[in-house]
PDB file of N, CA and C in Angstrom:
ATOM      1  N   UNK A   1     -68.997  11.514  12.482  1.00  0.00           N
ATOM      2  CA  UNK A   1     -68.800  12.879  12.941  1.00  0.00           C
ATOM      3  C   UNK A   1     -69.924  13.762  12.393  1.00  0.00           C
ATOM      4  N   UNK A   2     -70.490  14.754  13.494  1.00  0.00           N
ATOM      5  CA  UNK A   2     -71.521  15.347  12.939  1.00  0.00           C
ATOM      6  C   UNK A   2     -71.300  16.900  12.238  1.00  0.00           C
ATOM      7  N   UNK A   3     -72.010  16.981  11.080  1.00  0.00           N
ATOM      8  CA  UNK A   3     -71.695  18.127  10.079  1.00  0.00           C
ATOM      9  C   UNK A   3     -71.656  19.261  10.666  1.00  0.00           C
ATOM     10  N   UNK A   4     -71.259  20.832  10.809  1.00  0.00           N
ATOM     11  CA  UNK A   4     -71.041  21.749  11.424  1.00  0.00           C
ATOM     12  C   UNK A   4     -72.532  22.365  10.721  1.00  0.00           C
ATOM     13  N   UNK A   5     -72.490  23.388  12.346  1.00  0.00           N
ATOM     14  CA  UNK A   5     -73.873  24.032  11.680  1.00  0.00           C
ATOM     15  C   UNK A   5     -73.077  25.613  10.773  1.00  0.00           C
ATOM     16  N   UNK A   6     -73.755  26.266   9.801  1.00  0.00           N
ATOM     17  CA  UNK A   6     -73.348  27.290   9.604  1.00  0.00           C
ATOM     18  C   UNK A   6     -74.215  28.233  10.001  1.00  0.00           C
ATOM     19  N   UNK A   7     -73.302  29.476  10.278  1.00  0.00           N
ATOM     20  CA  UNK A   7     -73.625  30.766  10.647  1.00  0.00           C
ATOM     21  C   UNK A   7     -74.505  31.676   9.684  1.00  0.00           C
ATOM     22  N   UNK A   8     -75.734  31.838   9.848  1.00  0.00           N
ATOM     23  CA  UNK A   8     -76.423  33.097   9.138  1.00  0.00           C
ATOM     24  C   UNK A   8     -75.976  34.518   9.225  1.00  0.00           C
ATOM     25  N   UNK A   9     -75.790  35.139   8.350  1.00  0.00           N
ATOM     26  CA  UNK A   9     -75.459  36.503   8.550  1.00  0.00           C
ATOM     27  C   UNK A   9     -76.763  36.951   8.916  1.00  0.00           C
ATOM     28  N   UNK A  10     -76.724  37.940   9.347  1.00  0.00           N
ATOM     29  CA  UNK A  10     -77.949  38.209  10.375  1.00  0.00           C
ATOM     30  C   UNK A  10     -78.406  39.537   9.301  1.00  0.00           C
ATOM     31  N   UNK A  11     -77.188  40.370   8.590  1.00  0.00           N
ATOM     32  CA  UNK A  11     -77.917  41.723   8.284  1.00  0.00           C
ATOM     33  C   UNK A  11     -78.732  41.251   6.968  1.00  0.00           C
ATOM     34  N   UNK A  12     -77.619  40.156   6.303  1.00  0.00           N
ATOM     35  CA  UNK A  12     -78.323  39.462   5.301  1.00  0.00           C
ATOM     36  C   UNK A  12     -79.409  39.277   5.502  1.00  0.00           C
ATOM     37  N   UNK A  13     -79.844  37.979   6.259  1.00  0.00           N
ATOM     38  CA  UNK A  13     -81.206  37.863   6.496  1.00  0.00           C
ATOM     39  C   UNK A  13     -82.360  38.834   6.521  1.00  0.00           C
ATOM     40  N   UNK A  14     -82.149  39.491   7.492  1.00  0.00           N
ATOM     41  CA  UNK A  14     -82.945  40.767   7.510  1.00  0.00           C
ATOM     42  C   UNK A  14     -83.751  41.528   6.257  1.00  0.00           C
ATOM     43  N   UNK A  15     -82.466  41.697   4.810  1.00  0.00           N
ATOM     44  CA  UNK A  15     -82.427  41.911   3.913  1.00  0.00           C
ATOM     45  C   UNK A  15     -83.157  41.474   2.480  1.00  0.00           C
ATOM     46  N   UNK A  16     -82.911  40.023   2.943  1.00  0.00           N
ATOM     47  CA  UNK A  16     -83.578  39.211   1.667  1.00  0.00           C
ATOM     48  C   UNK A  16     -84.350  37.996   2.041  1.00  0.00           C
ATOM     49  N   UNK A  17     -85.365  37.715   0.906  1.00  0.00           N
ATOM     50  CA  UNK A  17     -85.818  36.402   1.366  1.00  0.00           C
ATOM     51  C   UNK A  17     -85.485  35.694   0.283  1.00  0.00           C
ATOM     52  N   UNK A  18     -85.474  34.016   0.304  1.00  0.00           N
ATOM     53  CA  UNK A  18     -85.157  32.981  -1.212  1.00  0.00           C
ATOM     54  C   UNK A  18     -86.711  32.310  -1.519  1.00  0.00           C
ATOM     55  N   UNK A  19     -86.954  32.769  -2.284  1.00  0.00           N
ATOM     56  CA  UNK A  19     -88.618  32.226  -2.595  1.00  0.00           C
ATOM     57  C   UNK A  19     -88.297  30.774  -2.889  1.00  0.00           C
ATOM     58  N   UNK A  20     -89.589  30.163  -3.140  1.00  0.00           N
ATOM     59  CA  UNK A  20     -89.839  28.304  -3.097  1.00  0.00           C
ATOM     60  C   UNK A  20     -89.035  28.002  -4.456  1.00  0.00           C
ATOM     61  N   UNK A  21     -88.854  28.939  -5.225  1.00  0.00           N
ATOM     62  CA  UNK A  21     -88.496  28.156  -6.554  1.00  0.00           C
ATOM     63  C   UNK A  21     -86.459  28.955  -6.653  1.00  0.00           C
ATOM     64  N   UNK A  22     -85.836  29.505  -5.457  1.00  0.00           N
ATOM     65  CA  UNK A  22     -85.504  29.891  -5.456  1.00  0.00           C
ATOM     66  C   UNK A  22     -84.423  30.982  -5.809  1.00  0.00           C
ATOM     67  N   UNK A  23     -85.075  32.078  -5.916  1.00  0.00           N
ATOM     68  CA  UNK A  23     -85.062  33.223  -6.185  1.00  0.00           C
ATOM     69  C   UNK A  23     -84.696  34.305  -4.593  1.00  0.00           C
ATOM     70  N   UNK A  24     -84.055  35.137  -5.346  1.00  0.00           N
ATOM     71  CA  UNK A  24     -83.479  36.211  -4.150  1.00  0.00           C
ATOM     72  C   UNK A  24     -83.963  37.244  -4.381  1.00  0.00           C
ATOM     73  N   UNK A  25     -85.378  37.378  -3.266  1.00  0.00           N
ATOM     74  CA  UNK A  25     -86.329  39.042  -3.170  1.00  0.00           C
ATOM     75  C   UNK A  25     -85.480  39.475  -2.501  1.00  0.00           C
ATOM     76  N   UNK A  26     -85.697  41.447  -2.743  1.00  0.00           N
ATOM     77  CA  UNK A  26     -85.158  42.605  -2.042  1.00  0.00           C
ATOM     78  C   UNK A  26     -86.222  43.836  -2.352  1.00  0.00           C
ATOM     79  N   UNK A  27     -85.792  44.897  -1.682  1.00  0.00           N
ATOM     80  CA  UNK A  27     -87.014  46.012  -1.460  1.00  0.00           C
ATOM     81  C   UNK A  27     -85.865  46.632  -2.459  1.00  0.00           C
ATOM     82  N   UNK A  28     -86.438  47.611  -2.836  1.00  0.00           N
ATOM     83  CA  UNK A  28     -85.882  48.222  -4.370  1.00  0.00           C
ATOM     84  C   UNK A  28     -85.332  49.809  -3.433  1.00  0.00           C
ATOM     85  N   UNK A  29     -84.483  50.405  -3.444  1.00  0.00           N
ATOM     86  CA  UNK A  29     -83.710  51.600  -2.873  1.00  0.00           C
ATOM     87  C   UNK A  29     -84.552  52.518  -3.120  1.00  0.00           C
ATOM     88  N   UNK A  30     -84.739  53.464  -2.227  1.00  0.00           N
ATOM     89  CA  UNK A  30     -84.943  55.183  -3.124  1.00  0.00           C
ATOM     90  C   UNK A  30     -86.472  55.205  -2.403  1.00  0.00           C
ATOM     91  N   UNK A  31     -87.119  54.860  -1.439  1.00  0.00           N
ATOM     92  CA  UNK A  31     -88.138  55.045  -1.145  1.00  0.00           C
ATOM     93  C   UNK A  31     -87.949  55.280   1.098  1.00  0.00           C
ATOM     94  N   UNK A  32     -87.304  56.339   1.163  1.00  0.00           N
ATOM     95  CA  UNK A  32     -86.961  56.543   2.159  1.00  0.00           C
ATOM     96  C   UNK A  32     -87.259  57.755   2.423  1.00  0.00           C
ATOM     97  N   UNK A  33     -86.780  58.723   1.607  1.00  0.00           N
ATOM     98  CA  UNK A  33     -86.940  60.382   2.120  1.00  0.00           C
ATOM     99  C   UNK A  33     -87.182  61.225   0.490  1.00  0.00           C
ATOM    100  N   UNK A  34     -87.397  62.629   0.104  1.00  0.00           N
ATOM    101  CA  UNK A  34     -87.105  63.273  -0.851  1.00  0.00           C
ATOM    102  C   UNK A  34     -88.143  62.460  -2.183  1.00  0.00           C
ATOM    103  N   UNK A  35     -89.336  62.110  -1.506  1.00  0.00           N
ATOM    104  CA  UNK A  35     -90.039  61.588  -2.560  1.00  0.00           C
ATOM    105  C   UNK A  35     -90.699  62.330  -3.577  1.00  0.00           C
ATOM    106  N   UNK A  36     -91.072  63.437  -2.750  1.00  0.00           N
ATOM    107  CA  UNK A  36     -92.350  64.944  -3.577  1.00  0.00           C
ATOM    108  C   UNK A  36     -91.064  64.820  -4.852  1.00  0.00           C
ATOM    109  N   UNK A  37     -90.078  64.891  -5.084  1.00  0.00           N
ATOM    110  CA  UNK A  37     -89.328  64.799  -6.589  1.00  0.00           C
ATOM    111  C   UNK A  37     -89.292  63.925  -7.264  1.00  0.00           C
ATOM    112  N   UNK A  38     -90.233  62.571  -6.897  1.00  0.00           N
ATOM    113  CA  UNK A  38     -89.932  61.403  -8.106  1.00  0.00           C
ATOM    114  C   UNK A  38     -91.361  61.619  -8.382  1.00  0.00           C
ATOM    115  N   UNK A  39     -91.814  61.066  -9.411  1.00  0.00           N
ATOM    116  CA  UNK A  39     -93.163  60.860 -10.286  1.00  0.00           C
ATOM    117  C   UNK A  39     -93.863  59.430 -10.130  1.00  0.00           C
ATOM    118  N   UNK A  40     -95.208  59.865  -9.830  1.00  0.00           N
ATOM    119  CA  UNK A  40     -96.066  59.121  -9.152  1.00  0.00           C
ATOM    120  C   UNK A  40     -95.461  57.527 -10.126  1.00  0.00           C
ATOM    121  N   UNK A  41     -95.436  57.418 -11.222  1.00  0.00           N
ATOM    122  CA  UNK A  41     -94.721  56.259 -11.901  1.00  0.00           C
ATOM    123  C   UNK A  41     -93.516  55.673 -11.315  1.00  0.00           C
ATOM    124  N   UNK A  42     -92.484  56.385 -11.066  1.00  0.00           N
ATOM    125  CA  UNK A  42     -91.337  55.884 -10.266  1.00  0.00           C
ATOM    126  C   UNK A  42     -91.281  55.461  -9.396  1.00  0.00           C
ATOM    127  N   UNK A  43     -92.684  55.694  -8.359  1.00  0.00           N
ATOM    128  CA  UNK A  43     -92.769  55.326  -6.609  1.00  0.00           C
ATOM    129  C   UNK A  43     -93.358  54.458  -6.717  1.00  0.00           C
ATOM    130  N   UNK A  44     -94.032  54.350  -7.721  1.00  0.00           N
ATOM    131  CA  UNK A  44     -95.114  52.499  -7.477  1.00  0.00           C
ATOM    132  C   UNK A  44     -94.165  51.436  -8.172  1.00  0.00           C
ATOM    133  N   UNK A  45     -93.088  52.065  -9.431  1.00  0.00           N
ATOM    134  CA  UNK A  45     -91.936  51.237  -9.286  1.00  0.00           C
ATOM    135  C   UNK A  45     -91.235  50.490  -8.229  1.00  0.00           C
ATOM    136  N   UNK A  46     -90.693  51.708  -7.554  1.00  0.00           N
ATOM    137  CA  UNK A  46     -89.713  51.453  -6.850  1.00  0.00           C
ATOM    138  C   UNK A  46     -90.829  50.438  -5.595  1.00  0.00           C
ATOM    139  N   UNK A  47     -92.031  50.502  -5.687  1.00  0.00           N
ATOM    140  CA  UNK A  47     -92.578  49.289  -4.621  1.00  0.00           C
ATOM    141  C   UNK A  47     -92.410  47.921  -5.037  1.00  0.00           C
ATOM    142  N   UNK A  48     -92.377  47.336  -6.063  1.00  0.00           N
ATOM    143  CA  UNK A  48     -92.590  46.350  -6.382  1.00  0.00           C
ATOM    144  C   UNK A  48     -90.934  45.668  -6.093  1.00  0.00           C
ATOM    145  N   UNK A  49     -91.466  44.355  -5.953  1.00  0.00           N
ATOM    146  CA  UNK A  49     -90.312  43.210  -5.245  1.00  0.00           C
ATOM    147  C   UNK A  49     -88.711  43.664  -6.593  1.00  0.00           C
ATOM    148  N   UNK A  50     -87.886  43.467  -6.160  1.00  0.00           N
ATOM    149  CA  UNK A  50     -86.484  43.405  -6.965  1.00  0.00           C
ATOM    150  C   UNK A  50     -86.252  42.150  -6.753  1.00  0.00           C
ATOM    151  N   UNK A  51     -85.494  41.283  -7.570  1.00  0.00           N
ATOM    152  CA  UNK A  51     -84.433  40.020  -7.489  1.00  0.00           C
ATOM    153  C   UNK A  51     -83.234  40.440  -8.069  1.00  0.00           C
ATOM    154  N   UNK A  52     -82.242  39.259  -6.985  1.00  0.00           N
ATOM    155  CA  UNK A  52     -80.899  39.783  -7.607  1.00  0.00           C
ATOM    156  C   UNK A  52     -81.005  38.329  -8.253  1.00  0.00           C
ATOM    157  N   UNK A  53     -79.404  38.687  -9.432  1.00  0.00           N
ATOM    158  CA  UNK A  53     -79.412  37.462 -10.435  1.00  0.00           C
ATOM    159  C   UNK A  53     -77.818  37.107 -10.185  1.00  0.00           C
ATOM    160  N   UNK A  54     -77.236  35.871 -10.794  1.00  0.00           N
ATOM    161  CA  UNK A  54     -76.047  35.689 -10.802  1.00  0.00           C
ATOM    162  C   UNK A  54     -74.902  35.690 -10.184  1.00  0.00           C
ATOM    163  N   UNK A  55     -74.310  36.095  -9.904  1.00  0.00           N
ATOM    164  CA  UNK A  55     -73.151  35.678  -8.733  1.00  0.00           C
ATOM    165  C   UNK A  55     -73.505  36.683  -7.278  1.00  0.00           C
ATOM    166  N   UNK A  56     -74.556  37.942  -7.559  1.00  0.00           N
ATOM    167  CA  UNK A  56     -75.155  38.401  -6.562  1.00  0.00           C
ATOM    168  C   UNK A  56     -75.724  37.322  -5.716  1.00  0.00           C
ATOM    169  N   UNK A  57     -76.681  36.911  -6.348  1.00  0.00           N
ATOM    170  CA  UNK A  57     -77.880  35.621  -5.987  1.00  0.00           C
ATOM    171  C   UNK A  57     -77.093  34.615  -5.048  1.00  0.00           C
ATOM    172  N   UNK A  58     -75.667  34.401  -6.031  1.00  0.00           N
ATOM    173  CA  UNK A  58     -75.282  33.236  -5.480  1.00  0.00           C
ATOM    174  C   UNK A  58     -74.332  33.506  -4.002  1.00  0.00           C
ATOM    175  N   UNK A  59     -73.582  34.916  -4.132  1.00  0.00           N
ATOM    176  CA  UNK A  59     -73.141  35.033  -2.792  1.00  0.00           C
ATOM    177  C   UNK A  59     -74.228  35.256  -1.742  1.00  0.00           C
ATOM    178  N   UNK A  60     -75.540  35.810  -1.812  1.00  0.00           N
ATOM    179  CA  UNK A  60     -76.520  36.097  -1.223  1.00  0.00           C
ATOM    180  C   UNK A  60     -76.939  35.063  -0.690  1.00  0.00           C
ATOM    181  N   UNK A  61     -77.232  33.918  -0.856  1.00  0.00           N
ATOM    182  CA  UNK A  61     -77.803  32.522  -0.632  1.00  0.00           C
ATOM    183  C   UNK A  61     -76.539  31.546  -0.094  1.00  0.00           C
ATOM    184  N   UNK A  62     -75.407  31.883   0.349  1.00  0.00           N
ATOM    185  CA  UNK A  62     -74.442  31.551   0.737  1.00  0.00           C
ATOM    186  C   UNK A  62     -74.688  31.985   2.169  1.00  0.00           C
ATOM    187  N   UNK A  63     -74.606  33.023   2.189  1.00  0.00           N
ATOM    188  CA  UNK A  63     -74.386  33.745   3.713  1.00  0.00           C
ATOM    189  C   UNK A  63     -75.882  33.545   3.840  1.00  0.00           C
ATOM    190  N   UNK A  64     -77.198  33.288   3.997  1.00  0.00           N
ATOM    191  CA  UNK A  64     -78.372  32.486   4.266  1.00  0.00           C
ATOM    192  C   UNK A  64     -78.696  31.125   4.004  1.00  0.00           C
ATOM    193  N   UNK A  65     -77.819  30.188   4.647  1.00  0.00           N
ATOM    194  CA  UNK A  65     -78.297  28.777   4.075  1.00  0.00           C
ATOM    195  C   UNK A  65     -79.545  28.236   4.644  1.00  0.00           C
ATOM    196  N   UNK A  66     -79.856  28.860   5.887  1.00  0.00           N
ATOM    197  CA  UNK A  66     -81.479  28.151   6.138  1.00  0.00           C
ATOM    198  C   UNK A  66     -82.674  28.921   5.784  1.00  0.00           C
ATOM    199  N   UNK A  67     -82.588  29.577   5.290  1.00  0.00           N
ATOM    200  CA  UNK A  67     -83.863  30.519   4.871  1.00  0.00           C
ATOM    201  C   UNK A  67     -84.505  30.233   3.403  1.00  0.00           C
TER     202      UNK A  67
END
């Protein structure tokens, strides 16, 4: 009998990628609107990649099994 395929969540996907050694990238919040109030330090923060860790990671990579 052949194994079932599973369903990708789609918004998930969209959302995150699982790097080669796998790890769960995300874009870091707060870089959308109302920027002239954060400090030039906070905005080149908020560019750089985020990972989630721990049972985040692990429900995250659940609902993306082929990616």
């Amino acid at each position: 009998m052949a194994k079932l395929k599973l369903k990708t969540n789609r918004a998930t996907a969209k959302r995150f990628n699982v790097t080669a050694t796998g790890k769960v990238q995300h874009k870091k919040k707060g870089m959308r609107h109302n920027l002239e109030c954060r400090s030039k330090s906070a905005k080149r923060k908020l560019r750089q990649t985020g990972y989630l860790t721990g049972a985040d990671a692990a429900n995250t990579k659940a609902l993306i099994p082929y990616k």
